[in-house]
N, C-alpha and C. Protein backbone atom coordinates (compact mmCIF):
# COMPACT_ATOMS: atom_id res chain seq x y z
N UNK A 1 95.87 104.52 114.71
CA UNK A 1 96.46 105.52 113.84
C UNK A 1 97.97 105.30 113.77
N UNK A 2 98.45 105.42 112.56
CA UNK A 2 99.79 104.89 112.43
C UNK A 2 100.43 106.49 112.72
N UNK A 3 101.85 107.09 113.24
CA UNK A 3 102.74 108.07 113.11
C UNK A 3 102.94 108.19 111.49
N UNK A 4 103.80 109.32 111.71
CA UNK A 4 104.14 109.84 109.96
C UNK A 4 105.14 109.16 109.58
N UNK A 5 105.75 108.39 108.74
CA UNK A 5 107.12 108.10 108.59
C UNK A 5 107.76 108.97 108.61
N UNK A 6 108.92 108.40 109.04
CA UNK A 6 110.58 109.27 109.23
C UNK A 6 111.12 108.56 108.38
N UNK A 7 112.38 109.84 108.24
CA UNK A 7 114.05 108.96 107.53
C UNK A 7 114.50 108.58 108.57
N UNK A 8 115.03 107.39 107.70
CA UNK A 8 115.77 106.46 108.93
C UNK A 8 116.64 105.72 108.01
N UNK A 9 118.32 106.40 108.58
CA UNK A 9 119.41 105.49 107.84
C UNK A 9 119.22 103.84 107.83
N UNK A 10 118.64 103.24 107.18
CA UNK A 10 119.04 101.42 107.65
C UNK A 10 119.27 100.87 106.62
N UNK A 11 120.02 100.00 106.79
CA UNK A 11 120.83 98.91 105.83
C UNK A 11 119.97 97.44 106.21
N UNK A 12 119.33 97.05 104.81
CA UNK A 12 118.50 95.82 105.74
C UNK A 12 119.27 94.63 105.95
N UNK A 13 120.37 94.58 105.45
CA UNK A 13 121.37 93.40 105.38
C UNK A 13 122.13 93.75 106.82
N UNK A 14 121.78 94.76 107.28
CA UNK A 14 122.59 94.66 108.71
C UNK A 14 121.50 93.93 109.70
N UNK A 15 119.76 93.88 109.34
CA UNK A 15 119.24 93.61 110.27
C UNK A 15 118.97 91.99 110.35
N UNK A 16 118.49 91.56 111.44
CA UNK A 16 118.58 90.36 111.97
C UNK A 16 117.32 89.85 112.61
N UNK A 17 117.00 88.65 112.58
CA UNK A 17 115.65 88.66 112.73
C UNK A 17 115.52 87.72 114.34
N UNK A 18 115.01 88.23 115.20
CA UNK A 18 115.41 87.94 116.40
C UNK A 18 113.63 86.92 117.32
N UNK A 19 112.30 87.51 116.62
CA UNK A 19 111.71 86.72 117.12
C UNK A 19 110.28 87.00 116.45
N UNK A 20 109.49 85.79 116.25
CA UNK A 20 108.24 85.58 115.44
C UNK A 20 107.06 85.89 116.47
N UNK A 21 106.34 86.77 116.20
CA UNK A 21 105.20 86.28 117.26
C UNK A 21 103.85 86.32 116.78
N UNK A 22 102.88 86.23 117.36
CA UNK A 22 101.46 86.55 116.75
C UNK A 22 100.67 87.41 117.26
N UNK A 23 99.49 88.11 116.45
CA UNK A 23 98.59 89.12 117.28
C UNK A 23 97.48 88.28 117.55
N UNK A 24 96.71 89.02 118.60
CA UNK A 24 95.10 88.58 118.49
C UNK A 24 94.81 88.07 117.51
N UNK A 25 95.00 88.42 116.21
CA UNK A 25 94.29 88.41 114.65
C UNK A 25 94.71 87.12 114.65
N UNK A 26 96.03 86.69 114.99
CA UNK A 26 96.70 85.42 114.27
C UNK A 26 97.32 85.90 113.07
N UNK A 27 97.93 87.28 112.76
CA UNK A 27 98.90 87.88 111.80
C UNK A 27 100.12 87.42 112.75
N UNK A 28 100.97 87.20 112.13
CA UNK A 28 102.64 86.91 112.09
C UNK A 28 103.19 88.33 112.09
N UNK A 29 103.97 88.50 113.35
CA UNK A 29 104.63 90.15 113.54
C UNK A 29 105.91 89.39 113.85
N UNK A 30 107.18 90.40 113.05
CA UNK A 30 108.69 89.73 113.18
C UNK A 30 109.48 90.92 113.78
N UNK A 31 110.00 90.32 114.46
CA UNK A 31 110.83 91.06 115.58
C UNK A 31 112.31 91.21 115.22
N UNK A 32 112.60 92.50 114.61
CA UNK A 32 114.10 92.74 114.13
C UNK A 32 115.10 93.37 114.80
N UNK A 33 116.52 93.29 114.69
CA UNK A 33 117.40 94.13 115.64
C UNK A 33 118.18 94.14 114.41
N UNK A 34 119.10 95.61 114.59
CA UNK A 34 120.13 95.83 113.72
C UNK A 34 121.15 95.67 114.62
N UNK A 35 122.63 96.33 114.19
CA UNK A 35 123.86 95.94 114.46
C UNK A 35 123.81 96.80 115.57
N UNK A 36 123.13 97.83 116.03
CA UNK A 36 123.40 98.61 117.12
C UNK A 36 122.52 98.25 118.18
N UNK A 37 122.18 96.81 117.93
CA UNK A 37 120.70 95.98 119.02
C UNK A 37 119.80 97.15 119.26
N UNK A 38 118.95 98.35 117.71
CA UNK A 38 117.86 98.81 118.14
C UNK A 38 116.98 98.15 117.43
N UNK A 39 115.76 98.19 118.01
CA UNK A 39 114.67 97.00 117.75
C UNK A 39 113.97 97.63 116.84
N UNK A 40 113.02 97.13 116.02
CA UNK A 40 112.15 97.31 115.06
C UNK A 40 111.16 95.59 114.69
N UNK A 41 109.77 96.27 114.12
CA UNK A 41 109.27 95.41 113.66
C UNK A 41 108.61 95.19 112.37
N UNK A 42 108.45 94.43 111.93
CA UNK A 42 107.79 94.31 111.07
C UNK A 42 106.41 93.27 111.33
N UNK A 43 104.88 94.57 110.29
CA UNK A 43 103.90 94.05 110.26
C UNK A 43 103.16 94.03 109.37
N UNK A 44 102.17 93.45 108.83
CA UNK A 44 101.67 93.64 107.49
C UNK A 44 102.46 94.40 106.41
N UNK A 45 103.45 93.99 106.60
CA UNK A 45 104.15 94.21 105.53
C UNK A 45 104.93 95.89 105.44
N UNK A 46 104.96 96.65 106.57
CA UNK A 46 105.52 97.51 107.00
C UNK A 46 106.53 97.10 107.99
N UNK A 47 107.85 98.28 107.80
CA UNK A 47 108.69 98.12 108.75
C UNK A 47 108.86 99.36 109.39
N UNK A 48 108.39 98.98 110.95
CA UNK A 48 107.72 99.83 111.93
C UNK A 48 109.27 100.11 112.89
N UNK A 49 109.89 101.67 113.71
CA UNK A 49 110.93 101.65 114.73
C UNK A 49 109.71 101.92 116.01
N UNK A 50 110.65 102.45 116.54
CA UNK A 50 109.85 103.02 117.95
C UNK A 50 108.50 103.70 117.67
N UNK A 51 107.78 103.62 118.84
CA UNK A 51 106.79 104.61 118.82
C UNK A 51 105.78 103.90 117.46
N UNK A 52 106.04 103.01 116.96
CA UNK A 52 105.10 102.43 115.91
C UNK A 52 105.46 103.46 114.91
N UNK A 53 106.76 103.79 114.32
CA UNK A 53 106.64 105.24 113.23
C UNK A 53 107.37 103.65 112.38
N UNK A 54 106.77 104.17 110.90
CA UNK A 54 106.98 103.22 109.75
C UNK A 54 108.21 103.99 109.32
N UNK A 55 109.49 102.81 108.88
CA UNK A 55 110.83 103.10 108.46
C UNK A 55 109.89 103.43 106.35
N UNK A 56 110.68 104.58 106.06
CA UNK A 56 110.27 104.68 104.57
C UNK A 56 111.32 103.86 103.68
N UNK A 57 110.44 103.33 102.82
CA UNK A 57 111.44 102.74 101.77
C UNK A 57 111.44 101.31 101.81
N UNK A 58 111.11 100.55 102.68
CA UNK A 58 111.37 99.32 103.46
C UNK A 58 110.14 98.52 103.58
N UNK A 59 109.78 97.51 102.99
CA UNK A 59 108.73 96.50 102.79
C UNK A 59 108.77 95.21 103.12
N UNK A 60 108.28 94.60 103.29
CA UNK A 60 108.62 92.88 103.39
C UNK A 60 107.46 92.17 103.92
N UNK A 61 107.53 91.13 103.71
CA UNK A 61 106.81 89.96 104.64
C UNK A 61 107.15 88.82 105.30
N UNK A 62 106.32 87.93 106.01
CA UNK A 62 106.81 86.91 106.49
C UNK A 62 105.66 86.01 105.95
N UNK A 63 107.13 84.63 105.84
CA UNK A 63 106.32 83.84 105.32
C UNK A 63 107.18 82.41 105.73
N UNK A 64 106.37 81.56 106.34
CA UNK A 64 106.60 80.03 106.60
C UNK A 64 108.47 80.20 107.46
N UNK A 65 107.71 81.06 108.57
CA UNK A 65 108.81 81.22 109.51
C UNK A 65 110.32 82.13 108.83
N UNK A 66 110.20 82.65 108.00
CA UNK A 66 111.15 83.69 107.47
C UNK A 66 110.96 84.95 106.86
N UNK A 67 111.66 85.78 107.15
CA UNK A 67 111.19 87.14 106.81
C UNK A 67 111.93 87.68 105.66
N UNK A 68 111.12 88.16 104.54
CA UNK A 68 111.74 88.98 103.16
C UNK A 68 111.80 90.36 103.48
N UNK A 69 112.66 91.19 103.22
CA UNK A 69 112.88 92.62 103.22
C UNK A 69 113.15 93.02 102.14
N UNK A 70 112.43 94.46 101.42
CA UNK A 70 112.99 94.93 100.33
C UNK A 70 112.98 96.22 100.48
N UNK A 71 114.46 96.68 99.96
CA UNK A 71 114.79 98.21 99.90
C UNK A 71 115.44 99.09 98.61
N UNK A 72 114.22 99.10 98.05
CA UNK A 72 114.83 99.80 96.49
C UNK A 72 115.06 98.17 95.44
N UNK A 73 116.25 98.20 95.01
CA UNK A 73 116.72 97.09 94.46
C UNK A 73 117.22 95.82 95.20
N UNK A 74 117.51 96.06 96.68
CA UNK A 74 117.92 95.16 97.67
C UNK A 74 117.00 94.34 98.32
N UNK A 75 117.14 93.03 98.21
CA UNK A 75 116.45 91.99 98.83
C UNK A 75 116.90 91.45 99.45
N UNK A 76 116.42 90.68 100.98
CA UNK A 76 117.18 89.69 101.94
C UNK A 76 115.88 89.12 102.86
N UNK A 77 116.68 87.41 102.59
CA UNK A 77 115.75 86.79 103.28
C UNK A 77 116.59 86.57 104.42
N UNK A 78 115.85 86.73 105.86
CA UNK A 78 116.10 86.41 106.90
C UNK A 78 115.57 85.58 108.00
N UNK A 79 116.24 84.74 108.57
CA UNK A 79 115.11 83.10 109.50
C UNK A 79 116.10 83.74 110.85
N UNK A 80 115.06 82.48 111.41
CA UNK A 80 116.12 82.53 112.84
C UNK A 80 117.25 81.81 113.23
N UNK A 81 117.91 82.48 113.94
CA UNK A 81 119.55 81.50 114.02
C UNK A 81 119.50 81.06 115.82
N UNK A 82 119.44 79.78 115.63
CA UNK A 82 119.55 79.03 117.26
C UNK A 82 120.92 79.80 117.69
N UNK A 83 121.09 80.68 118.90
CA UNK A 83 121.86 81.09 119.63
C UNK A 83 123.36 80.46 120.14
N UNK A 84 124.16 80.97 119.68
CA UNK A 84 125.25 80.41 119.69
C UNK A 84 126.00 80.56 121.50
N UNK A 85 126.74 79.39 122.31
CA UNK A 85 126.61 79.67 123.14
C UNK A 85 128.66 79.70 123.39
């Protein structure tokens, strides 16, 4: 059972895409952080915060190791960035 969505201020161009993983299924789940390093994910094409509650407004997928986000009129593709040391 999914939670109810909440409002949730987010800017998707602030978020960052931090790690790819897989389920049982073999679905692709992407692992996001915004500028304040709080985590979120995205899955089937929902973008999920804590507690599994779905962010409203906010869609995307992953595809061939990069993640699309869309919010209203705003689009951003996001990959992973090798860690700068």
């Amino acid at each position: 059972m999914v939670a109810e969505a909440v409002p949730v201020e987010i800017e998707i161009h602030s978020l960052r895409l931090t790690g790819l993983i897989w389920d049982k299924k073999g679905e692709a789940v992407a692992l996001l952080q915004d500028g304040g390093n709080f985590g979120f994910i995205l899955k089937k094409g929902r973008l999920f915060r804590e507690n599994y509650r779905p962010v409203r407004g906010v869609s995307g997928s992953i595809e061939d190791g990069s993640v699309y986000l869309t919010q209203g009129k705003n689009k951003v593709k996001l990959t992973l960035e090798e860690e700068r040391r």
